[in-house]
C-alpha atoms as a PDB file:
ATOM      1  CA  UNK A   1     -15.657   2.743 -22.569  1.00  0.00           C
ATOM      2  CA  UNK A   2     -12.089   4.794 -22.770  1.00  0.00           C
ATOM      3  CA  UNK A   3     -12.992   5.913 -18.779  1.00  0.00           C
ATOM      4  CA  UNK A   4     -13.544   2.335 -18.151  1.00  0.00           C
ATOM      5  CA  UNK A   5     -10.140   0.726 -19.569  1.00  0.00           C
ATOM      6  CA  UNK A   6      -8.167   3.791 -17.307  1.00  0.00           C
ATOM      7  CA  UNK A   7      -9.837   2.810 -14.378  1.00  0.00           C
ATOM      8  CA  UNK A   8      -8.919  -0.648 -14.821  1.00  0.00           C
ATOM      9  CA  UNK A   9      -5.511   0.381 -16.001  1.00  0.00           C
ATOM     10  CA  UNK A  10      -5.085   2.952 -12.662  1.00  0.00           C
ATOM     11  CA  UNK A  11      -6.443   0.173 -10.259  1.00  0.00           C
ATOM     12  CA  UNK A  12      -3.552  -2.146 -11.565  1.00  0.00           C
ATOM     13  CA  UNK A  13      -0.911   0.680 -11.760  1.00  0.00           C
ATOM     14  CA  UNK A  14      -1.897   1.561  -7.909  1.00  0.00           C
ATOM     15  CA  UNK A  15      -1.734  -2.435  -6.962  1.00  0.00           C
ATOM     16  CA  UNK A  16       1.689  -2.313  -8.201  1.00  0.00           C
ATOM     17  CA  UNK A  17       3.090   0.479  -6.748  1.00  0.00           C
ATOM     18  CA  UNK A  18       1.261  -0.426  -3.291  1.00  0.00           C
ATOM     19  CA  UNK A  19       3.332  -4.085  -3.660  1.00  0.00           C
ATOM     20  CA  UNK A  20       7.200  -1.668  -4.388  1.00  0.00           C
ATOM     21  CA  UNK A  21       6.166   0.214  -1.170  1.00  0.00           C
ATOM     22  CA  UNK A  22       5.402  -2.927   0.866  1.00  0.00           C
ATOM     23  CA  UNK A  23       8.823  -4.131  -0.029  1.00  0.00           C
ATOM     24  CA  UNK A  24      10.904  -0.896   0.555  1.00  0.00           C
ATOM     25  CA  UNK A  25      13.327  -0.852   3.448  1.00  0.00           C
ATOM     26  CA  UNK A  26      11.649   2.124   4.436  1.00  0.00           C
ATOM     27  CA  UNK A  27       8.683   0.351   5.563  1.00  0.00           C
ATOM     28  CA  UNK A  28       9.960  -3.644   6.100  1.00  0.00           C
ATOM     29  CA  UNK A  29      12.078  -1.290   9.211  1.00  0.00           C
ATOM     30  CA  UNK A  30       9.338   0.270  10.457  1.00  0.00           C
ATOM     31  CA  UNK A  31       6.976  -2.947  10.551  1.00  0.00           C
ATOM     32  CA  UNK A  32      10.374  -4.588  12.055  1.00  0.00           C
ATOM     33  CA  UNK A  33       9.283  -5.886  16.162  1.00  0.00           C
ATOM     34  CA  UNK A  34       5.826  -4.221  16.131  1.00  0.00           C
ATOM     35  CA  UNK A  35       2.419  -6.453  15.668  1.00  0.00           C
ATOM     36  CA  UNK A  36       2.877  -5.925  11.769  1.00  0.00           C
ATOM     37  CA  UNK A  37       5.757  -7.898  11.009  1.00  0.00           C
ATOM     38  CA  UNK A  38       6.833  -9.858   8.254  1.00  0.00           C
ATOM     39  CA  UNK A  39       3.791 -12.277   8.096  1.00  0.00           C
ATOM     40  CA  UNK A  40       0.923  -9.396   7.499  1.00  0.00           C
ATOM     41  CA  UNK A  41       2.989  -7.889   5.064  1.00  0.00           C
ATOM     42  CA  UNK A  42       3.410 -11.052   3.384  1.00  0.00           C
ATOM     43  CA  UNK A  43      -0.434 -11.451   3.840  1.00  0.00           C
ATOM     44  CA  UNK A  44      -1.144  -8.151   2.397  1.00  0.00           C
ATOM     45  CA  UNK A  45       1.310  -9.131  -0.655  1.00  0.00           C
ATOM     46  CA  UNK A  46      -0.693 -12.160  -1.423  1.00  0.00           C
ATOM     47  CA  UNK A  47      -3.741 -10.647  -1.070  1.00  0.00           C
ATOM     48  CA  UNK A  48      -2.649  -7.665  -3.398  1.00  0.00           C
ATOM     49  CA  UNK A  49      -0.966 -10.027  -6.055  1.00  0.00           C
ATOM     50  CA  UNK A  50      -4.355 -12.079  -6.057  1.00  0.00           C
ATOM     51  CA  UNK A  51      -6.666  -8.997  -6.256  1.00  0.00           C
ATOM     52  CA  UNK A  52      -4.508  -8.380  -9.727  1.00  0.00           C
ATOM     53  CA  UNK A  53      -5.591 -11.113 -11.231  1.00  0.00           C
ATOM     54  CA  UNK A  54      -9.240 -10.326 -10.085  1.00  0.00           C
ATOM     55  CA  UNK A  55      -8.838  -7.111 -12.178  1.00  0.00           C
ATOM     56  CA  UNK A  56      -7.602  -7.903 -15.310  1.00  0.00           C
ATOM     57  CA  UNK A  57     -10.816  -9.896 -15.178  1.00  0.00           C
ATOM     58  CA  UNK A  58     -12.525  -7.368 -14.005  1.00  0.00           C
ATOM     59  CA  UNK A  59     -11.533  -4.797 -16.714  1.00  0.00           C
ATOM     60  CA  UNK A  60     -13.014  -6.997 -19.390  1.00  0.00           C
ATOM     61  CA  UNK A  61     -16.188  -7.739 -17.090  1.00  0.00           C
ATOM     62  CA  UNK A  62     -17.049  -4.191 -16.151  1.00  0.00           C
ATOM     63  CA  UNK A  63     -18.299  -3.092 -20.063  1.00  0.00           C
ATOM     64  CA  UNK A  64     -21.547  -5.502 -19.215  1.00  0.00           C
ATOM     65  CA  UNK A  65     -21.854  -5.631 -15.172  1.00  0.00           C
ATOM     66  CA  UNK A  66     -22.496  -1.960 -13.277  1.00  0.00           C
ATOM     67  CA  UNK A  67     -21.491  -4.146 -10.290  1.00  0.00           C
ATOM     68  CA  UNK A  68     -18.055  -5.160 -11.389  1.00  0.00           C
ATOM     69  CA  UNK A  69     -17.512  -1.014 -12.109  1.00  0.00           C
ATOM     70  CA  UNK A  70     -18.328   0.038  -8.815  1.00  0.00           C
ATOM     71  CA  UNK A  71     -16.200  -2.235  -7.427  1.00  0.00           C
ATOM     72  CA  UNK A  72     -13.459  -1.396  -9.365  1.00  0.00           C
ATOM     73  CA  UNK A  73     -14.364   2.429  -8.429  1.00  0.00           C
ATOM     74  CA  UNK A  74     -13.882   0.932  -4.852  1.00  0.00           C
ATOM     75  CA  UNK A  75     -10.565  -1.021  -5.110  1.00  0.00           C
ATOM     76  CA  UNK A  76      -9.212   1.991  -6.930  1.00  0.00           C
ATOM     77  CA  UNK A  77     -10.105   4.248  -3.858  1.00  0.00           C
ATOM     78  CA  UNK A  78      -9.099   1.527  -0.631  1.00  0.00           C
ATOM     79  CA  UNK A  79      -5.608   1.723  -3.266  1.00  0.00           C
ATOM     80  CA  UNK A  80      -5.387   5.133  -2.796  1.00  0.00           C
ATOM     81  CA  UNK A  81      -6.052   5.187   0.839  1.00  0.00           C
ATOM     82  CA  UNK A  82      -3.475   2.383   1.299  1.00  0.00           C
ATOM     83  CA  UNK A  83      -0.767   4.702  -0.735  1.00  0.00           C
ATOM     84  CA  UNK A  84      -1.582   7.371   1.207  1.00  0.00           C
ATOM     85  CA  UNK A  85      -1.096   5.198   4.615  1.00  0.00           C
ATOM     86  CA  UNK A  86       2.156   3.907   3.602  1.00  0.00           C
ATOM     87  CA  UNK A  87       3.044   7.325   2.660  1.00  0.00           C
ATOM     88  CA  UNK A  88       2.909   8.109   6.159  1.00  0.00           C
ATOM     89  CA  UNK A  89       4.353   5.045   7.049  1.00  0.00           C
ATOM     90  CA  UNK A  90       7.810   5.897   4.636  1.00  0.00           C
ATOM     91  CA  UNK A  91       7.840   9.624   6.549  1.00  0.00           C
ATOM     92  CA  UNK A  92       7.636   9.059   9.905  1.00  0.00           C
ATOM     93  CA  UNK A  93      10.625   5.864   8.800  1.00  0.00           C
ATOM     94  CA  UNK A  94      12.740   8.588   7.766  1.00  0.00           C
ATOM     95  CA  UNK A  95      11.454  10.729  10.586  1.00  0.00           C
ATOM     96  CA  UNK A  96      12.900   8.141  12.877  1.00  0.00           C
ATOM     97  CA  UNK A  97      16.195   7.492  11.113  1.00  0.00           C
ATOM     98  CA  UNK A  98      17.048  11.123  11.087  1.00  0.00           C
ATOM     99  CA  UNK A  99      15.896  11.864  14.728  1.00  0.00           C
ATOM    100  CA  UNK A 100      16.760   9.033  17.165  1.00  0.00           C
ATOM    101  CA  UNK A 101      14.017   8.583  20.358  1.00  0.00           C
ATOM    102  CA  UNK A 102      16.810   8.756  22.763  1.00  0.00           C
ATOM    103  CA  UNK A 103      18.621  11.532  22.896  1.00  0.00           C
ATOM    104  CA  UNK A 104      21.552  11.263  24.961  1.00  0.00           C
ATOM    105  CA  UNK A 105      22.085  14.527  26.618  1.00  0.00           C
ATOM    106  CA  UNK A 106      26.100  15.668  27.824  1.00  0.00           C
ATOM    107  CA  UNK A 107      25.752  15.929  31.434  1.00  0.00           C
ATOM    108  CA  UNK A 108      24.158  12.987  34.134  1.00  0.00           C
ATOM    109  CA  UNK A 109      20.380  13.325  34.718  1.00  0.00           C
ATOM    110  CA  UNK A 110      19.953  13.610  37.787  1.00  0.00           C
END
């Protein structure tokens, strides 16, 4: 029953903290003028923000349903995954802000 409520409690924590990274700067300038702009992250925040309130639900619903545990077990690994993509995401951000594409170079190509 313990495992349970820190599943619950780790699916929540990892909603959250996928919600900071889809607002940092980091990532709202890497989205910026590619296909995932500003309206699939908002997409993705309402989608996140609405799967919370699924799992505090869930949490209590999971002691008596195998069904609601395993999908918890599921939404708690796609979190991970997502952290782990937006990871990348926030690395090659700074990548790019430390190591402009064009490079000018001092003498004329020719």
């Amino acid at each position: 029953m313990a495992e349970a409520l820190v599943v619950g409690a780790l699916v929540l924590a990892s909603i959250s903290l996928v919600l900071n990274r889809l607002s940092s700067p980091e990532f709202l300038k890497f989205v910026k003028g590619k296909k995932l702009g500003p309206a699939l992250e908002r997409r993705l925040r309402n989608a996140l923000l609405a799967t919370k309130a699924l799992v505090a639900d869930a949490e209590q619903k999971q002691f008596g349903n195998e069904l609601v545990r395993e999908w918890l077990d599921s939404l708690r690994d796609a979190l991970y995954t997502a952290d782990d993509l937006l990871d990348c995401v926030q690395i090659k951000a700074q990548i790019r802000s430390k190591f402009p594409l064009h490079i000018q170079l001092p003498y004329p190509a020719i």
